[in-house]
N, C-alpha and C. Protein backbone atom coordinates (compact mmCIF):
# COMPACT_ATOMS: atom_id res chain seq x y z
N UNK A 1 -10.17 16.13 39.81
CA UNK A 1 -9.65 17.40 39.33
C UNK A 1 -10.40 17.89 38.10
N UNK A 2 -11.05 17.01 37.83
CA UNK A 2 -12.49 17.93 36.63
C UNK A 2 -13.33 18.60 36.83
N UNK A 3 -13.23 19.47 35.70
CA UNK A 3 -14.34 20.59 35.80
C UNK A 3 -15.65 20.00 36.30
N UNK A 4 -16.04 18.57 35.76
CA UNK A 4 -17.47 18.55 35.99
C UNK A 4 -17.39 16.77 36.12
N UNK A 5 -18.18 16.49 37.13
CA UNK A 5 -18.07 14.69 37.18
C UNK A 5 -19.17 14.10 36.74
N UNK A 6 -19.23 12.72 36.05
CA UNK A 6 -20.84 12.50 36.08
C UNK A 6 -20.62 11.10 35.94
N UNK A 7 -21.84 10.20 36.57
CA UNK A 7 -21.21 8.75 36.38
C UNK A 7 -22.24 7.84 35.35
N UNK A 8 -22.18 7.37 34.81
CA UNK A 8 -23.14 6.63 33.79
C UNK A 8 -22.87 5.37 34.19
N UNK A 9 -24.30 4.68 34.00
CA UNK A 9 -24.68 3.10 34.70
C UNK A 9 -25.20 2.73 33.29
N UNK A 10 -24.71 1.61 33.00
CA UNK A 10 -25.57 0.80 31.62
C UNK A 10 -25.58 -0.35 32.56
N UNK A 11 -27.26 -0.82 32.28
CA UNK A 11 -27.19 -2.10 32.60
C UNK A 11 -28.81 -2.36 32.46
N UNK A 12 -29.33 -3.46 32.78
CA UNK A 12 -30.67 -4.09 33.52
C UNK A 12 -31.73 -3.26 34.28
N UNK A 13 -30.82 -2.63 35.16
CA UNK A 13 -31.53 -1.95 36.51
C UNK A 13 -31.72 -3.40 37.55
N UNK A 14 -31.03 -4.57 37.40
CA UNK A 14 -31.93 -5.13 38.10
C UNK A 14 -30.46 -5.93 39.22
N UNK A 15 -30.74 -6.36 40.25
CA UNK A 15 -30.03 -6.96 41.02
C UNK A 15 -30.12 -7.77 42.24
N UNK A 16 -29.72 -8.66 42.29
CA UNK A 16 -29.38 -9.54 43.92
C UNK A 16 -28.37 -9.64 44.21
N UNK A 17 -28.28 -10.16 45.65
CA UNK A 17 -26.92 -10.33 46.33
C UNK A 17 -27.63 -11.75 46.97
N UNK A 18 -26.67 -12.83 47.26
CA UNK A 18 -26.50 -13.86 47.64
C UNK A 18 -28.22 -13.97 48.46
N UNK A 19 -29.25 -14.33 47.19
CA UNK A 19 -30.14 -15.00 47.57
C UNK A 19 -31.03 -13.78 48.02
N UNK A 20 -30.73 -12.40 48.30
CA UNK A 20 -31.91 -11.55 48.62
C UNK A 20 -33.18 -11.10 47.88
N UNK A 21 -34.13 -10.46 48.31
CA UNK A 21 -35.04 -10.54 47.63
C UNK A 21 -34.86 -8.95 46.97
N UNK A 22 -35.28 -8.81 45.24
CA UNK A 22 -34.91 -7.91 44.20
C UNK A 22 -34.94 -6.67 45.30
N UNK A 23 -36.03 -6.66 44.91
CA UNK A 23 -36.69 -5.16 45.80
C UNK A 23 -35.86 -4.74 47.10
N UNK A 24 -36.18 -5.32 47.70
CA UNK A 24 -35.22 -4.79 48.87
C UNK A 24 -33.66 -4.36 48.89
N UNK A 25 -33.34 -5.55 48.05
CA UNK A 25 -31.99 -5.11 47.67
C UNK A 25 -31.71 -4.07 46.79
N UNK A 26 -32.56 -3.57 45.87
CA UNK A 26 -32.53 -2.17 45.22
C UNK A 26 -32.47 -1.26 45.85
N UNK A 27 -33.67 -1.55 46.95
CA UNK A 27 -33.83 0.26 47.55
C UNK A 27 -32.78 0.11 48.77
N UNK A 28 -32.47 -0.97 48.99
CA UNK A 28 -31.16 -0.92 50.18
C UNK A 28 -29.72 -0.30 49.17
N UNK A 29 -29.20 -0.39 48.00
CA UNK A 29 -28.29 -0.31 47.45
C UNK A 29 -28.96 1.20 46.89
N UNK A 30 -29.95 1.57 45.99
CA UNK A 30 -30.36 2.94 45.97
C UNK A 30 -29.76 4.07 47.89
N UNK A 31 -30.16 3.73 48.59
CA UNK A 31 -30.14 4.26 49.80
C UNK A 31 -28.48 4.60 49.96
N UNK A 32 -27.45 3.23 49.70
CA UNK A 32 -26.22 3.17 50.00
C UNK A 32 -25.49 4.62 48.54
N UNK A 33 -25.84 4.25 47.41
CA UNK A 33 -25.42 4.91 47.20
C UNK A 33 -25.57 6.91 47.02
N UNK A 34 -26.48 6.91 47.28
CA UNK A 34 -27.45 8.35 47.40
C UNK A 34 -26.22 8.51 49.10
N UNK A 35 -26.27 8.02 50.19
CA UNK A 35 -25.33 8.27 51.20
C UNK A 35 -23.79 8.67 50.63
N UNK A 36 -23.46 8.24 49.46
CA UNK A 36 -22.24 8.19 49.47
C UNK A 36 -21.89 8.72 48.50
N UNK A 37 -22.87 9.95 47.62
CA UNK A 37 -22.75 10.36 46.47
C UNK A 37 -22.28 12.29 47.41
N UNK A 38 -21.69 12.49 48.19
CA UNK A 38 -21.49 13.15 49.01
C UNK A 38 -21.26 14.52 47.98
N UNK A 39 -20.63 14.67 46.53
CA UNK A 39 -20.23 15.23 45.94
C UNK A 39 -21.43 15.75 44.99
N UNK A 40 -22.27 14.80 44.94
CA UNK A 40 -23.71 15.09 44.52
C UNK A 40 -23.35 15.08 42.43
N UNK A 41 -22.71 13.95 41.99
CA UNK A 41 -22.39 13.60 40.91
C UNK A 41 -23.37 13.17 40.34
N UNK A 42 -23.95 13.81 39.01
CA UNK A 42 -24.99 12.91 38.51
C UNK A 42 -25.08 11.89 37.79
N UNK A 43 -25.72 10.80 37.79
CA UNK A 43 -25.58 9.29 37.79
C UNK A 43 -26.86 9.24 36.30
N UNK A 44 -26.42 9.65 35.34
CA UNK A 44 -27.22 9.41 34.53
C UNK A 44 -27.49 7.43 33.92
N UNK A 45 -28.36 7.29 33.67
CA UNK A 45 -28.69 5.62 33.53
C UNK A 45 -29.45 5.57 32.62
N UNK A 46 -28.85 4.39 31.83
CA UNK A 46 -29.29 3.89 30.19
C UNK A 46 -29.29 2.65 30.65
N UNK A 47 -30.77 2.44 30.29
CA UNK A 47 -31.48 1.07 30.64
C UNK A 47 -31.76 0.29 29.34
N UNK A 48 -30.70 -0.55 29.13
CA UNK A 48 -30.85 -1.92 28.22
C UNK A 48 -31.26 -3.37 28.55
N UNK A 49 -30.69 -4.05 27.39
CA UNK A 49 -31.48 -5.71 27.66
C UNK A 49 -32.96 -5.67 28.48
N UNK A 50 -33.62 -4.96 28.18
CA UNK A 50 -35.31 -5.54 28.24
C UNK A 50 -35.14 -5.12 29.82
N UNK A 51 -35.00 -4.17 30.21
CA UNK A 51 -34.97 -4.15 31.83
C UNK A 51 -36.51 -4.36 32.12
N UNK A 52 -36.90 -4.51 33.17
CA UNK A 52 -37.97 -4.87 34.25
C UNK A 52 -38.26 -4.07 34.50
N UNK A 53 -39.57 -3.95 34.94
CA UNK A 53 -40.36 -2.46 36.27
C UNK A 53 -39.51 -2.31 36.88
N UNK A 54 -39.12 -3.10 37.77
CA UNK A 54 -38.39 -2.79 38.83
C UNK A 54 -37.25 -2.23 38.56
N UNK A 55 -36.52 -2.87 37.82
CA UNK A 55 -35.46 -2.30 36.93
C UNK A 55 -35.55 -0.48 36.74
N UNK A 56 -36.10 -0.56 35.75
CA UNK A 56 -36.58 1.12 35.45
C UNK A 56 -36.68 2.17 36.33
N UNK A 57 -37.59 1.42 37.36
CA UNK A 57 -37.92 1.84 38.95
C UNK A 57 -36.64 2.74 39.36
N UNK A 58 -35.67 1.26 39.57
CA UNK A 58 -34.15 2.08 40.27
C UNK A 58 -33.18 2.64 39.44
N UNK A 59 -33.23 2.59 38.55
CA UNK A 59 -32.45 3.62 37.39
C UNK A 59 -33.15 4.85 37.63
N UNK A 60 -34.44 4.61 37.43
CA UNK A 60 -35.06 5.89 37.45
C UNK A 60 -34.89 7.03 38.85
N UNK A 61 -35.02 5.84 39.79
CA UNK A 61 -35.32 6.93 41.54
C UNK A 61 -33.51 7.30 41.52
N UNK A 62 -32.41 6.13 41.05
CA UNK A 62 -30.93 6.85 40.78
C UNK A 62 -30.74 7.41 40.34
N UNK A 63 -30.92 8.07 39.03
CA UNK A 63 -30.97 9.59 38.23
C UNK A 63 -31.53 10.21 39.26
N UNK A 64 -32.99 10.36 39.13
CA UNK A 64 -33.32 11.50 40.45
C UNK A 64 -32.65 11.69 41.42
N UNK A 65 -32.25 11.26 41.97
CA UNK A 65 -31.63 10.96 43.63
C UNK A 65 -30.49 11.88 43.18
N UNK A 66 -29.69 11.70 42.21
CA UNK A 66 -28.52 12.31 41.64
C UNK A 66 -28.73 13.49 41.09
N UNK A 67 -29.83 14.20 40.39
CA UNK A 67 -29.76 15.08 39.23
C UNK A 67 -29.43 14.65 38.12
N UNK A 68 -29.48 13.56 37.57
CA UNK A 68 -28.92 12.87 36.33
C UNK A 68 -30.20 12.30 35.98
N UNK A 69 -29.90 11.44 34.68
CA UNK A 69 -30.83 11.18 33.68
C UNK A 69 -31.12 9.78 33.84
N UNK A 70 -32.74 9.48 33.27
CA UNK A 70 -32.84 7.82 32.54
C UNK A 70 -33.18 7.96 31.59
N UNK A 71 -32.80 7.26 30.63
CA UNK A 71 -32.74 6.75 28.86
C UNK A 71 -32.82 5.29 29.12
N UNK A 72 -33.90 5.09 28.35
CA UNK A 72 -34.26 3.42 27.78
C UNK A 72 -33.67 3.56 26.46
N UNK A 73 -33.14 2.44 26.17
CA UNK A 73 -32.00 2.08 25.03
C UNK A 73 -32.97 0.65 24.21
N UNK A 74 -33.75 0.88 23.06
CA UNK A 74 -34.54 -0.06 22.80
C UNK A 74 -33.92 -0.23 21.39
N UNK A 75 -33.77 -1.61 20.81
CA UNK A 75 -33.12 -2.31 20.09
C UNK A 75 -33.90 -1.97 18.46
């Protein structure tokens, strides 16, 4: 019921699921949620704790994908 939605991700950028390999599991979970962002909410992402390429990578292609932002958060 808000005027305006937006979702913010703090984290790594980085992830597995039971033993998969990084990459794949990014752009498989990038994919899942871009399907299911149906409302087209932007997912702005602040990338802390020393994230990774890869990391950055999917924060980064998730803002885009969304219309939302990436911010690196450096100590």
């Amino acid at each position: 019921t808000s005027k305006k939605k937006v979702l913010i991700y703090v984290g790594d950028g980085g992830g597995t699921c039971q033993g998969a390999d990084e990459a794949t599991y990014l752009r498989q979970t990038l994919a899942a949620v871009t399907a299911m962002n149906i409302d087209d909410v932007p997912i702005h992402c602040f990338g802390v704790l020393n994230p990774s390429a890869l990391g950055v990578d999917f924060m980064q292609r998730l803002a885009d994908s969304s219309g939302g932002t990436y911010t690196r958060i450096n100590r």
